[in-house]
N, C-alpha and C. Protein backbone atom coordinates (compact mmCIF):
# COMPACT_ATOMS: atom_id res chain seq x y z
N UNK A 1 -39.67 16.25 20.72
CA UNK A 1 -39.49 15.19 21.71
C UNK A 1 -38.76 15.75 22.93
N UNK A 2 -39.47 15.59 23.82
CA UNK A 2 -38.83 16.04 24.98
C UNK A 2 -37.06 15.20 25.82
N UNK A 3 -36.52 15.71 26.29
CA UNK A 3 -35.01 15.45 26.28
C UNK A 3 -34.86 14.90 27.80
N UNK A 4 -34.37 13.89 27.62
CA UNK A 4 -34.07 13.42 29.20
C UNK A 4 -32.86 14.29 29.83
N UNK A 5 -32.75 13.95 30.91
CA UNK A 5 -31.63 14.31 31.82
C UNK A 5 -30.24 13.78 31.39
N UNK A 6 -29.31 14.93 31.53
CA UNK A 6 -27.70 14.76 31.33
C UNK A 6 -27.80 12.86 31.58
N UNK A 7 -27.13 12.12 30.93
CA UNK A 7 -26.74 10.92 31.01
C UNK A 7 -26.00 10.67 32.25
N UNK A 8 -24.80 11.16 32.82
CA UNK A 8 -24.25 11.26 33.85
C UNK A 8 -25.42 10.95 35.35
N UNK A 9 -26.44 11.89 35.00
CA UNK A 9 -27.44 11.85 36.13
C UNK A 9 -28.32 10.53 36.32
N UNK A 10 -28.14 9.48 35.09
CA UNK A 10 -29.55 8.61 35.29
C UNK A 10 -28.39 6.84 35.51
N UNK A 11 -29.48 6.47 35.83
CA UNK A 11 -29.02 4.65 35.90
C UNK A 11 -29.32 4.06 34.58
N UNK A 12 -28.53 3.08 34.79
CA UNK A 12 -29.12 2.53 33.22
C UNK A 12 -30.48 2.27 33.20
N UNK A 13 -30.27 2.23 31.65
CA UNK A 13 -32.21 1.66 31.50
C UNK A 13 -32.75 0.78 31.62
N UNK A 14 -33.71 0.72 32.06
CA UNK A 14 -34.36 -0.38 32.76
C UNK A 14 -34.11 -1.23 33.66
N UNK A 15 -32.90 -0.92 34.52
CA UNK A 15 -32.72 -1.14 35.93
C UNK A 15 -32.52 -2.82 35.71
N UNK A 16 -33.13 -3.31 36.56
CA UNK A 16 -32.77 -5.04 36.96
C UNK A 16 -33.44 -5.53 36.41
N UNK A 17 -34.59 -5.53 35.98
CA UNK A 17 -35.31 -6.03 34.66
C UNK A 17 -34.53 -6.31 33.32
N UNK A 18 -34.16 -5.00 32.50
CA UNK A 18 -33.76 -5.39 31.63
C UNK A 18 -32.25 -6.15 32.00
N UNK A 19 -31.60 -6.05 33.12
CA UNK A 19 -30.17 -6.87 32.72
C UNK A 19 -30.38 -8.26 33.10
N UNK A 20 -31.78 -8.21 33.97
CA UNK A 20 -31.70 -9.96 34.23
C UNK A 20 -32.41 -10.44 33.11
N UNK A 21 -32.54 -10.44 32.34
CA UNK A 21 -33.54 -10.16 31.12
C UNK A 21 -32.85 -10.08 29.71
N UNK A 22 -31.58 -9.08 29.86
CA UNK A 22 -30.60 -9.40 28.72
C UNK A 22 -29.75 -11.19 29.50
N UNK A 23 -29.14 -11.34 30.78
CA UNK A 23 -28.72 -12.21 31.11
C UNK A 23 -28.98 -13.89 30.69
N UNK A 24 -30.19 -13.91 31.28
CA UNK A 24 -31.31 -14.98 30.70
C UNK A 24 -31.14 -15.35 29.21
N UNK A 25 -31.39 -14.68 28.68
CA UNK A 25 -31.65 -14.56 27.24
C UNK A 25 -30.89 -15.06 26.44
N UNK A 26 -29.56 -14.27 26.89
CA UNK A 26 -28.21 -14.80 25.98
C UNK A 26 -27.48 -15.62 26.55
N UNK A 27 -27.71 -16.40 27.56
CA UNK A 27 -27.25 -17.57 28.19
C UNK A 27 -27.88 -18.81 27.37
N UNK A 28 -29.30 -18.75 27.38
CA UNK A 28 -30.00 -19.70 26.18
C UNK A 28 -29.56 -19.77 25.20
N UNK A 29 -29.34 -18.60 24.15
CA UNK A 29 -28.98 -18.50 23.05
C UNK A 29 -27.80 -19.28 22.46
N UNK A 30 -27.18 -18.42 23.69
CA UNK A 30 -25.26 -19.12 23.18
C UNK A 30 -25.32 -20.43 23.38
N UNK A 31 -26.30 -20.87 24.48
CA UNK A 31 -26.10 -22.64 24.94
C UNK A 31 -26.51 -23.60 23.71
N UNK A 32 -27.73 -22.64 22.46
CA UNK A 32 -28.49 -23.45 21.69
C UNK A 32 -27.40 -23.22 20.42
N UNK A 33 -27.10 -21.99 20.29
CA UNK A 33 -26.11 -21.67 18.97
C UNK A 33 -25.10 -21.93 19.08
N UNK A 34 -24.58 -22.50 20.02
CA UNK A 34 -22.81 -22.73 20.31
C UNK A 34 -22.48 -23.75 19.26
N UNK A 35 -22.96 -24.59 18.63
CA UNK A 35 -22.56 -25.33 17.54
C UNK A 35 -22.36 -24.69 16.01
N UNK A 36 -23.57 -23.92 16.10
CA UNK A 36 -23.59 -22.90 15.12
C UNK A 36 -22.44 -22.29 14.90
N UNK A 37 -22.26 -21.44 16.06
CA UNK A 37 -21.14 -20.17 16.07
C UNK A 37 -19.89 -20.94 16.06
N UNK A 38 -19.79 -22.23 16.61
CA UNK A 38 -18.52 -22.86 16.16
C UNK A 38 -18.01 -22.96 14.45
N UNK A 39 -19.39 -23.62 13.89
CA UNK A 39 -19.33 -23.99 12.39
C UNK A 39 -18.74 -22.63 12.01
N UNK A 40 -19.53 -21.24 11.85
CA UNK A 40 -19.30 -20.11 11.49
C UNK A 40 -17.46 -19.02 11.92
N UNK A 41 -17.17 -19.20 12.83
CA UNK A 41 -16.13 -19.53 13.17
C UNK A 41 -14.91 -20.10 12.55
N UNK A 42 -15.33 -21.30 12.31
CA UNK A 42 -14.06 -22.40 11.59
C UNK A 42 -14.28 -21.85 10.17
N UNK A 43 -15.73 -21.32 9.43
CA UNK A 43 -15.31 -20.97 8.25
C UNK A 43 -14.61 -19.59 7.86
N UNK A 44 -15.01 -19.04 8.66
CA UNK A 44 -14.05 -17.45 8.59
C UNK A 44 -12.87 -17.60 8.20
N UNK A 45 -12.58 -18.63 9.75
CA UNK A 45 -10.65 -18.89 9.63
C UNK A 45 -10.24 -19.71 8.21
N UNK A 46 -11.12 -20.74 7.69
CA UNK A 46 -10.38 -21.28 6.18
C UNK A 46 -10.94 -20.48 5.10
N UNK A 47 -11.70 -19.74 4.96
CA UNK A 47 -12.13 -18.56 3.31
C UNK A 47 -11.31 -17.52 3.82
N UNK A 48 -10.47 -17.22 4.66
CA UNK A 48 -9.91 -16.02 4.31
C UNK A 48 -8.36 -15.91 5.61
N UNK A 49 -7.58 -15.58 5.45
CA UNK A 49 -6.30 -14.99 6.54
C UNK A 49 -6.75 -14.53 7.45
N UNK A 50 -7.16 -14.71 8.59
CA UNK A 50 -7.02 -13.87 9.64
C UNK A 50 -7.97 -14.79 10.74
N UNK A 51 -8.36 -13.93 11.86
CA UNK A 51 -8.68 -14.60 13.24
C UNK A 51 -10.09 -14.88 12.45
N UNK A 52 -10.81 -15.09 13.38
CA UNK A 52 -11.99 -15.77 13.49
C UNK A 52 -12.99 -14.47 14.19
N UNK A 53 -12.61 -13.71 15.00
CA UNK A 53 -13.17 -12.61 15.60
C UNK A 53 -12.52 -11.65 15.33
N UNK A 54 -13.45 -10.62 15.27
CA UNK A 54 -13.11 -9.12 15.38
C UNK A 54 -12.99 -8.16 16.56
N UNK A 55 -12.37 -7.53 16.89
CA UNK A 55 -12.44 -6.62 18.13
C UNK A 55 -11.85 -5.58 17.98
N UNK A 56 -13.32 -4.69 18.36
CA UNK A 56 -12.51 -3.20 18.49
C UNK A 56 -13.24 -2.23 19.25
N UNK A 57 -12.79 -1.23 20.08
CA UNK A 57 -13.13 -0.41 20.82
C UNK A 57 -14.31 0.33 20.49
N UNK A 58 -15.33 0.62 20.89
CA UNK A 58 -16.44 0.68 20.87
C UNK A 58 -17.17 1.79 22.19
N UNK A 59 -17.83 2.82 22.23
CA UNK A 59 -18.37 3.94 23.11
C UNK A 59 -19.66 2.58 23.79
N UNK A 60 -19.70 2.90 25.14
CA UNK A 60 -20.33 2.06 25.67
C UNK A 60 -21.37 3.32 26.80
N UNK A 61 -21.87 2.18 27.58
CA UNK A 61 -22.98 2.98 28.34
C UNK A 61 -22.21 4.32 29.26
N UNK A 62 -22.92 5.77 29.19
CA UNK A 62 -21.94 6.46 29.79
C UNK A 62 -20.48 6.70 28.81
N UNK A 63 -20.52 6.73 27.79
CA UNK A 63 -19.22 7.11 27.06
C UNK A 63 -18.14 6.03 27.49
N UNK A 64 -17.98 5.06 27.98
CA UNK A 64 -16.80 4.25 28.48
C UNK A 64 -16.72 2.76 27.22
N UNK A 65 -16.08 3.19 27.17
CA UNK A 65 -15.24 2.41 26.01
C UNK A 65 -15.26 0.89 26.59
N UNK A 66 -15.74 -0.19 25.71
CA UNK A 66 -15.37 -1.54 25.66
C UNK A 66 -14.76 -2.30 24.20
N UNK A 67 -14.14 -3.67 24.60
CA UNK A 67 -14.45 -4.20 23.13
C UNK A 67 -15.53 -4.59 22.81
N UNK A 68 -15.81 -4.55 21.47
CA UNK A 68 -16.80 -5.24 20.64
C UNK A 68 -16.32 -7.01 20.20
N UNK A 69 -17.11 -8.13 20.38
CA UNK A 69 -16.61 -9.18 19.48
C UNK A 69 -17.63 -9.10 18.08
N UNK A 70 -16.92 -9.38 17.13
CA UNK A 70 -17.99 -9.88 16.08
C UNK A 70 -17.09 -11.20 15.24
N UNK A 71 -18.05 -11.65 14.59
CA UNK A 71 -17.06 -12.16 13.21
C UNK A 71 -16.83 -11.68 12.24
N UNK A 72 -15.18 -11.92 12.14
CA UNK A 72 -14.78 -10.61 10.88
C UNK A 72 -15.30 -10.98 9.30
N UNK A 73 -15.71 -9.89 9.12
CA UNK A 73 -15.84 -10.44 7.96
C UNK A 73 -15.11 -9.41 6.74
N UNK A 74 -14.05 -9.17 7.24
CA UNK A 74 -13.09 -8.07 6.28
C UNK A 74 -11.88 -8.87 5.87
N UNK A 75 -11.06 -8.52 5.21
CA UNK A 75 -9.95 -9.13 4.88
C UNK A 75 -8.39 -8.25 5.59
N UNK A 76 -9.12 -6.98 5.57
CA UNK A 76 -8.41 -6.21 6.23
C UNK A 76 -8.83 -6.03 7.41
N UNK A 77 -8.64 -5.68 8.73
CA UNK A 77 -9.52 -5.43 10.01
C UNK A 77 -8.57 -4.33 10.80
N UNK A 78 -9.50 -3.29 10.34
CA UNK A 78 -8.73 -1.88 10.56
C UNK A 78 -9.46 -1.63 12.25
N UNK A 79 -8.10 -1.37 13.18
CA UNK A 79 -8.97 -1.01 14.37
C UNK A 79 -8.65 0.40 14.83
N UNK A 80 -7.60 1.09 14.59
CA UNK A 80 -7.43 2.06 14.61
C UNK A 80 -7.78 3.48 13.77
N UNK A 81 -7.53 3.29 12.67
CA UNK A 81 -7.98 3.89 11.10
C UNK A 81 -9.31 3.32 10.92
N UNK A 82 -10.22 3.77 11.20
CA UNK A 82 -11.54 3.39 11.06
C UNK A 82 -12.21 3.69 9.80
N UNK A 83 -13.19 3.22 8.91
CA UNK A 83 -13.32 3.45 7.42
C UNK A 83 -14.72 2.33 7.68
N UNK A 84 -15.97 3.06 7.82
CA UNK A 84 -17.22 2.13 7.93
C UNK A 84 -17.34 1.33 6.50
N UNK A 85 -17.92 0.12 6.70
CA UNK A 85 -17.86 -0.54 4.85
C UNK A 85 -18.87 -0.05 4.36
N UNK A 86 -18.45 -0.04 3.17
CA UNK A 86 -19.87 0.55 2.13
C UNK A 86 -20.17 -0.75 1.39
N UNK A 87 -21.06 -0.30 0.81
CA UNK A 87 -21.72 -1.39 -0.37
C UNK A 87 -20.62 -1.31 -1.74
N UNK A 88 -20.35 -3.20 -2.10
CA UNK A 88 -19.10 -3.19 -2.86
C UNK A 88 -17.68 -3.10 -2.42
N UNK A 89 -17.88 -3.27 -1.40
CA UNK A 89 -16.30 -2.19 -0.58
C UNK A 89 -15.72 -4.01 -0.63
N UNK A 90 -14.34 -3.59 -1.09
CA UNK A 90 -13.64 -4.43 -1.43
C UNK A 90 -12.93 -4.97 -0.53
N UNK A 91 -12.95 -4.74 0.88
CA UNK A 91 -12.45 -5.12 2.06
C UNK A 91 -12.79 -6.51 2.44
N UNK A 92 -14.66 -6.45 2.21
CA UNK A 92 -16.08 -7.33 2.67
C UNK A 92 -15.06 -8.73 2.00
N UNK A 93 -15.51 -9.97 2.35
CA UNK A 93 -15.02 -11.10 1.84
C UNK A 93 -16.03 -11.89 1.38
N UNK A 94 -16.27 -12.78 0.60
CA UNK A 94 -17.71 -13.25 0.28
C UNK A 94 -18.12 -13.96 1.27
N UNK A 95 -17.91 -14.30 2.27
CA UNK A 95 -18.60 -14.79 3.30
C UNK A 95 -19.01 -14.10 4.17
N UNK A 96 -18.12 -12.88 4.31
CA UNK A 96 -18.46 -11.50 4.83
C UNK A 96 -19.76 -10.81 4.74
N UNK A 97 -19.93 -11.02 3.57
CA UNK A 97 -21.05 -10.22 2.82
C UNK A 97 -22.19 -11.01 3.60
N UNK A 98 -22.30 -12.00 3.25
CA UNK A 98 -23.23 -13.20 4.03
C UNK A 98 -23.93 -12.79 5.10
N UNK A 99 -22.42 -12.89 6.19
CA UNK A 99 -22.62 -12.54 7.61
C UNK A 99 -23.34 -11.51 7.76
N UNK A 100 -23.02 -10.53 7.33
CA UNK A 100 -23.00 -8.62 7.90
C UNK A 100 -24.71 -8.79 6.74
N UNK A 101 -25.03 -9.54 6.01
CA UNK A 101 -26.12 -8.99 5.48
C UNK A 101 -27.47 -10.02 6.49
N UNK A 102 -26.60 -11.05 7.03
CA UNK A 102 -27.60 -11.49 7.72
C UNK A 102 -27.73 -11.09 9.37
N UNK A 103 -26.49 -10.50 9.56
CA UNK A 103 -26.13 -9.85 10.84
C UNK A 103 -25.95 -10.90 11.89
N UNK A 104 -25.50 -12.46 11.00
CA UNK A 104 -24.68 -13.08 11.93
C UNK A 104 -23.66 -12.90 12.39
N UNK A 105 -23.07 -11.69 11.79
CA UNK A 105 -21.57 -11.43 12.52
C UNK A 105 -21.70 -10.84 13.70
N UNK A 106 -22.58 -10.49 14.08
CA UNK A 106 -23.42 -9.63 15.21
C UNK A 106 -23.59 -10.69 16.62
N UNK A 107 -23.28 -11.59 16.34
CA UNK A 107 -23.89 -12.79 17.49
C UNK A 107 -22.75 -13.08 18.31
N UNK A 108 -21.54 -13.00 17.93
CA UNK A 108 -20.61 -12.91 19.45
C UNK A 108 -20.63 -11.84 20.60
N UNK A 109 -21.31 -10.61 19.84
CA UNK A 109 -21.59 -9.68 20.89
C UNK A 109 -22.70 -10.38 22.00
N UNK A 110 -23.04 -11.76 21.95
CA UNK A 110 -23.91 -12.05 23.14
C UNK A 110 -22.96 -12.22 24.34
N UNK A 111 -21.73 -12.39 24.00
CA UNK A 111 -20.54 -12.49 25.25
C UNK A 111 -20.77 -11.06 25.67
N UNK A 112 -20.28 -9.96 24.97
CA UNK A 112 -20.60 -8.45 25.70
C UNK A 112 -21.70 -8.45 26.04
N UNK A 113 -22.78 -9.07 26.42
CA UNK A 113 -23.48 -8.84 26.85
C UNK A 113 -23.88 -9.59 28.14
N UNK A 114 -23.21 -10.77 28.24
CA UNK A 114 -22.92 -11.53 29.02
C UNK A 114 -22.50 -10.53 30.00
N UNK A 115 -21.45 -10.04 29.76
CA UNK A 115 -20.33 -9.03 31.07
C UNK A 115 -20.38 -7.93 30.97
N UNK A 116 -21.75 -7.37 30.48
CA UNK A 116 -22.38 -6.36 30.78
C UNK A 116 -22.00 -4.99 30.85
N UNK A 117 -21.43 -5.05 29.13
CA UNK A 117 -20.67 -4.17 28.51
C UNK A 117 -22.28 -3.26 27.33
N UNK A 118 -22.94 -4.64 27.38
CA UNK A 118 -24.04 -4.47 25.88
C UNK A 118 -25.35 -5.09 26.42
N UNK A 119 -26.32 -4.77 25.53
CA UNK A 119 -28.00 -5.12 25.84
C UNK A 119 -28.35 -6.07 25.20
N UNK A 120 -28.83 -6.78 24.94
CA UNK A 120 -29.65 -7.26 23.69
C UNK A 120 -30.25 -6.53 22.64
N UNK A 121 -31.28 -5.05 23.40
CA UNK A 121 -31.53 -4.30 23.03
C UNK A 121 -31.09 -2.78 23.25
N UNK A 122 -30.68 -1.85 22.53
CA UNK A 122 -30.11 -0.63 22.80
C UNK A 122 -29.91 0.08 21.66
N UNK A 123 -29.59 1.54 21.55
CA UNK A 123 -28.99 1.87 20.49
C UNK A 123 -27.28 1.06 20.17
N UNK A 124 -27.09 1.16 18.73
CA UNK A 124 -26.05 0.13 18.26
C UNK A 124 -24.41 1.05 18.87
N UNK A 125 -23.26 0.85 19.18
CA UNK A 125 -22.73 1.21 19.21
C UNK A 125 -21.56 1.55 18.15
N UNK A 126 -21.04 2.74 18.33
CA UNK A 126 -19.81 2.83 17.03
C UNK A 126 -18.41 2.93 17.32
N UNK A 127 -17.82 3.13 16.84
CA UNK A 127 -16.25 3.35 16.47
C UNK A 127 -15.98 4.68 17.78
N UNK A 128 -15.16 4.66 18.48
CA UNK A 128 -15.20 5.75 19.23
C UNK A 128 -14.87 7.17 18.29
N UNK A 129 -14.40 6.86 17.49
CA UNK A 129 -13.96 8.85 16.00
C UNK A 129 -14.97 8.61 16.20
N UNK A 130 -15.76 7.58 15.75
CA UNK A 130 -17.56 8.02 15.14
C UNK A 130 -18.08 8.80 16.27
N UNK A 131 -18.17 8.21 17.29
CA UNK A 131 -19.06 8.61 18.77
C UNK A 131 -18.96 10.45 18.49
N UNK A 132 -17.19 10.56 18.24
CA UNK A 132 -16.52 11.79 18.19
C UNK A 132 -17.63 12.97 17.44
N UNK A 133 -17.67 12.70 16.23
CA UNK A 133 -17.75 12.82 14.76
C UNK A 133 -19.71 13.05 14.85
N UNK A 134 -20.25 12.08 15.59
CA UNK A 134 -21.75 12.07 15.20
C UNK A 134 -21.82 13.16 16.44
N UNK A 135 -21.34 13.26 17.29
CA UNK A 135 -21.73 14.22 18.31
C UNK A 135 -21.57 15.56 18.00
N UNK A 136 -20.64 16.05 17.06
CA UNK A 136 -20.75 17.16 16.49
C UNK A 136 -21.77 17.50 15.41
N UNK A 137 -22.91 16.43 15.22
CA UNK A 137 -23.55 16.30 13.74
C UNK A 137 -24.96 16.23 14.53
N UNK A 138 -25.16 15.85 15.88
CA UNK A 138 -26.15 16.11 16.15
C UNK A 138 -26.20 16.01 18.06
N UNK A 139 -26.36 17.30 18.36
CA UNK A 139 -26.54 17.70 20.28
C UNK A 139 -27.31 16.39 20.66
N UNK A 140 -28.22 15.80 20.37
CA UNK A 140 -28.83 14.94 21.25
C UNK A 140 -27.89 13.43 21.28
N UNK A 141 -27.07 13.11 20.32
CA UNK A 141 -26.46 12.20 20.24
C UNK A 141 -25.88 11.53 22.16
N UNK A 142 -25.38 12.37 22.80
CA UNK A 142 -24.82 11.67 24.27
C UNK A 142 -26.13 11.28 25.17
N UNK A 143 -27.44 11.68 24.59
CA UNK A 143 -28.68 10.87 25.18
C UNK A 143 -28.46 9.29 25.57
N UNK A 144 -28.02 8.79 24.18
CA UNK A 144 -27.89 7.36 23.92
C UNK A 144 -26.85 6.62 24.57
N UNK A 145 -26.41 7.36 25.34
CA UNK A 145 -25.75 6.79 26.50
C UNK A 145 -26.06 6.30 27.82
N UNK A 146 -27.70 7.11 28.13
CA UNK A 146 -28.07 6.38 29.02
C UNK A 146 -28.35 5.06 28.98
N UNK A 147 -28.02 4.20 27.89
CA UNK A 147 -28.18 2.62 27.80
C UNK A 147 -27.26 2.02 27.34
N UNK A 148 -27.19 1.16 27.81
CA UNK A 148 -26.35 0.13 27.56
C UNK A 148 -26.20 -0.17 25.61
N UNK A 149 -24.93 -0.03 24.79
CA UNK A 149 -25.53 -0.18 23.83
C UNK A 149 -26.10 -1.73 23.68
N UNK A 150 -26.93 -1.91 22.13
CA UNK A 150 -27.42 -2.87 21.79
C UNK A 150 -27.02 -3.98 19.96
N UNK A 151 -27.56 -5.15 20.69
CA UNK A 151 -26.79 -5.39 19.83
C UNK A 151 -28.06 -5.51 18.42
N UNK A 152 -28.79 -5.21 18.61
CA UNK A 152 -30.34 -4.71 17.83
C UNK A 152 -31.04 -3.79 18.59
N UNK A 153 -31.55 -2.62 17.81
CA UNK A 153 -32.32 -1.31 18.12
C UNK A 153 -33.75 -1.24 17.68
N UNK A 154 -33.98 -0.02 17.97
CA UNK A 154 -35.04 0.88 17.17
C UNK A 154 -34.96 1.18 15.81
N UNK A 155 -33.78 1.66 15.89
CA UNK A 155 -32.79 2.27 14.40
C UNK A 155 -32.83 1.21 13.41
N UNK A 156 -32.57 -0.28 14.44
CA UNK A 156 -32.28 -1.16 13.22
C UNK A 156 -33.71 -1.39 12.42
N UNK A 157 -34.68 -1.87 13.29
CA UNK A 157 -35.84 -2.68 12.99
C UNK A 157 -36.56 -1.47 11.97
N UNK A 158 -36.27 0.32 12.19
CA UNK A 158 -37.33 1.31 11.55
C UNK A 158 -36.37 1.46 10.12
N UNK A 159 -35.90 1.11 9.81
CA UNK A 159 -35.07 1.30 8.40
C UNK A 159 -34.05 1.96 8.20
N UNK A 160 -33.30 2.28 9.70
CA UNK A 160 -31.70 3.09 9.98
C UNK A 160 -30.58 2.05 10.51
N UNK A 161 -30.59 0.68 9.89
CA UNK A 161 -29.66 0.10 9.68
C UNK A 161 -28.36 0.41 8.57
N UNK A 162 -26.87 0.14 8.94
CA UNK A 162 -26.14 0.46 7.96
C UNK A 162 -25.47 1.27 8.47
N UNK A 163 -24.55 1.93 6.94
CA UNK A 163 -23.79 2.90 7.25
C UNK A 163 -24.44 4.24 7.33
N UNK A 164 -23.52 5.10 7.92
CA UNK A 164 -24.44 6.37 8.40
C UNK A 164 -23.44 7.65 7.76
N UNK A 165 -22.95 7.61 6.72
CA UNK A 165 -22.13 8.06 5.77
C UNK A 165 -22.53 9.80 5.75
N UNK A 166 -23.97 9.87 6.20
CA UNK A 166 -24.23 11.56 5.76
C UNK A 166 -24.87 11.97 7.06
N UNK A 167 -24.76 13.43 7.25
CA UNK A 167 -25.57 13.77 8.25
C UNK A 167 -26.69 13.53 8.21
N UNK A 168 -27.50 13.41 7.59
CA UNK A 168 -28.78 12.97 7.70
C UNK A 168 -28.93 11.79 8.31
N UNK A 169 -28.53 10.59 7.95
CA UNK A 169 -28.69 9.34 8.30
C UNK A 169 -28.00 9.68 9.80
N UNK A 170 -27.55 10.60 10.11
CA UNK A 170 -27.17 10.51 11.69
C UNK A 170 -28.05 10.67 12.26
N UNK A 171 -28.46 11.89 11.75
CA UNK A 171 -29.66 12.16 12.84
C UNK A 171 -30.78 11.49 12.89
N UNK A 172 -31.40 10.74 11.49
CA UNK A 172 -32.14 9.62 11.70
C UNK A 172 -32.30 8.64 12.53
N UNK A 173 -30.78 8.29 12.60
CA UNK A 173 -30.48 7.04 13.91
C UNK A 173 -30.82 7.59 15.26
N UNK A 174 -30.16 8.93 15.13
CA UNK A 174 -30.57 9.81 16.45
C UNK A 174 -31.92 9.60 17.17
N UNK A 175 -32.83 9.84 16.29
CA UNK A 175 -34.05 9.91 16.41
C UNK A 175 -34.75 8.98 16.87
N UNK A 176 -34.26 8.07 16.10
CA UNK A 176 -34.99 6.29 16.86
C UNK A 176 -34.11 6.39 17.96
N UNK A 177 -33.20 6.70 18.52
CA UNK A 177 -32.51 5.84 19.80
C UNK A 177 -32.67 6.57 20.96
N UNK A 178 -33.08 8.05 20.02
CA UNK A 178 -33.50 8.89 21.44
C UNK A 178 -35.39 8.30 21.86
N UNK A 179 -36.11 8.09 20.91
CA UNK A 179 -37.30 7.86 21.10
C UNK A 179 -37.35 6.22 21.72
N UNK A 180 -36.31 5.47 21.28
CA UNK A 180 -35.93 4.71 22.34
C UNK A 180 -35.93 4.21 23.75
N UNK A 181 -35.21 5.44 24.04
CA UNK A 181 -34.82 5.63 25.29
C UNK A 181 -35.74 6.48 26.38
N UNK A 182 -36.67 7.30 25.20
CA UNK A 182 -37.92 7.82 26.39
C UNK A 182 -39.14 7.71 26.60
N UNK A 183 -39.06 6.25 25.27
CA UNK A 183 -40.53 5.53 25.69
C UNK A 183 -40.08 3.84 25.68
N UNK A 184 -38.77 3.68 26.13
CA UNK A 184 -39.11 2.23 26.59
C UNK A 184 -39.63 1.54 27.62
N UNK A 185 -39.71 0.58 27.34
CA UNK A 185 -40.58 -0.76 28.54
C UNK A 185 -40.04 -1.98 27.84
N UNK A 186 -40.46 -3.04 28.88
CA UNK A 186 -39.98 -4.51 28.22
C UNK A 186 -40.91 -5.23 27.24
N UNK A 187 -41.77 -4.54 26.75
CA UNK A 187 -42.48 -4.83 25.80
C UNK A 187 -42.08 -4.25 24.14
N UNK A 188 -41.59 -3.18 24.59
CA UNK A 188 -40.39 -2.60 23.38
C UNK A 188 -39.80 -3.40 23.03
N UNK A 189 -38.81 -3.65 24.31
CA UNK A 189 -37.62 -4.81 23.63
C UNK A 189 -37.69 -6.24 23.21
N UNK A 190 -39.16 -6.89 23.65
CA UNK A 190 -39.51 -7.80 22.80
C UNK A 190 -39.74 -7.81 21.33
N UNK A 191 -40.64 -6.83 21.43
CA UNK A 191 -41.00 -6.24 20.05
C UNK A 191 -40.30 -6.23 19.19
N UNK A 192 -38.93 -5.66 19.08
CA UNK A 192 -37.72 -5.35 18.93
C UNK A 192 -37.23 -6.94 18.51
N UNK A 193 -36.70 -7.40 19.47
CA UNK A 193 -36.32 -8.49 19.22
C UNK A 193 -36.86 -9.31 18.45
N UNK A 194 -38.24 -9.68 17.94
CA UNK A 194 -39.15 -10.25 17.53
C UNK A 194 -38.63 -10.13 15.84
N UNK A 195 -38.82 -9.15 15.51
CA UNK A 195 -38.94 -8.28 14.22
C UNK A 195 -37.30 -8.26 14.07
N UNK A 196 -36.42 -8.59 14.88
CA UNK A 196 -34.75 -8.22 14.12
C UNK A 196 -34.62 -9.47 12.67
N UNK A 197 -34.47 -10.88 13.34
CA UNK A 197 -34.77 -11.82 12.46
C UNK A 197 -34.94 -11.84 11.15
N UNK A 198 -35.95 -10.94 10.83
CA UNK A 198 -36.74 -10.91 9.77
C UNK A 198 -36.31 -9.46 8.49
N UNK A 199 -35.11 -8.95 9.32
CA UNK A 199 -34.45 -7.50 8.51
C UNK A 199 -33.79 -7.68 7.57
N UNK A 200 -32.97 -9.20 7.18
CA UNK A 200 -32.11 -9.22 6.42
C UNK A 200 -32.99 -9.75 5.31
N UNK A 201 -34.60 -9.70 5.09
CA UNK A 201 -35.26 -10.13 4.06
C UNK A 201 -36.00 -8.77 3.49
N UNK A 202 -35.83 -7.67 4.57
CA UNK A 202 -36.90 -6.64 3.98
C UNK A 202 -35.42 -5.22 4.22
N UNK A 203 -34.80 -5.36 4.67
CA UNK A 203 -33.60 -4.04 4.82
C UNK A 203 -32.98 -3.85 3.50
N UNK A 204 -32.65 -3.14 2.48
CA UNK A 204 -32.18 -2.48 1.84
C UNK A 204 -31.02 -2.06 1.81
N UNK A 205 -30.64 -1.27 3.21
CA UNK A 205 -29.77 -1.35 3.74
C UNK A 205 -28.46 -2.68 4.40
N UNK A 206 -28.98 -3.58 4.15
CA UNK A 206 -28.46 -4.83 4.69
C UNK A 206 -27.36 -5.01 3.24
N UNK A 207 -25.74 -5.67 3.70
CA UNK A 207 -25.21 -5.92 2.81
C UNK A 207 -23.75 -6.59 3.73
């Protein structure tokens, strides 16, 4: 696969299309789910101690660091000491499990995307050690910076959802986010979008 240009050198992807396009999108969303995300919300805070959201620093378009929101679904919410969850991991809370397997915890990131920190669609973003950590595990990894991350991918929808625990599974992700990024169009990211929905019935990886 041929290699785009240093990240530094390019604009984001897909220019004014895709951000009026992520804009649109998640303005609807939040306007139709805002009851939802309330309900989901209030139950976090009574099944378990702690906030209602999660936030933590996160490698963004161009290497620049934002927060992430999600709903927590840990009991512990490590933001510094980073430790990705595994399957069984005793952190997860049973409602937790829920969320993160249906990847409703994933849906406050429509605010980052709102203020145009995140995509709708993009490679997923990680833990900044991780950013650290996968870049030594695979050279093409700072590709995926020419976009905005996302809050559903390539990676997710082709079966590289999850934790990414081994080098292999890095470079897997690699692979979708670089092929991503040098054959997208807005027909991708429909596509994409279309097919996320439907992961927490066929992913394996989902937990």
């Amino acid at each position: 696969m041929r290699a785009p240009r240093a990240a530094r050198d390019l604009k984001p992807l897909g220019g004014w299309w895709k951000r009026s396009f992520d804009i649109v999108l998640s303005l609807l969303l939040l306007g139709s789910l805002s009851p939802f995300l309330l309900l989901v919300w209030c139950l976090v805070r009574v099944t378990s101690r702690g906030p209602g959201f999660f936030r933590q620093p996160r490698g963004g378009m161009l290497g620049k660091p934002f927060q992430i929101y999600k709903f927590r679904t840990m009991s512990v919410c490590e933001v510094s000491a980073v430790k990705q969850a595994e399957k069984s991991d005793v952190r997860v809370t049973k409602l937790g499990r829920f969320l993160r397997a249906t990847s409703i915890d994933e849906l406050p990131q429509l605010l980052n995307v709102l203020r145009g920190d995140m995509s709708l669609v993009g490679p997923r973003p990680h833990a900044l050690v991780h950013d650290q950590e996968f870049e030594e595990v695979d050279q093409r990894y700072p590709w995926r910076r020419r976009a905005r991350p996302g809050i559903t991918g390539l990676a997710q929808i082709s079966g590289s959802r999850g934790p990414t625990e081994t080098d292999d599974k890095v470079k897997k992700r690699v692979d979708h986010d670089v092929e991503y990024i040098v054959t997208w169009s807005p027909w991708l990211d429909i596509k994409i979008l279309i097919q996320t929905p439907f992961l927490a019935f066929r992913d394996k990886n989902a937990f």
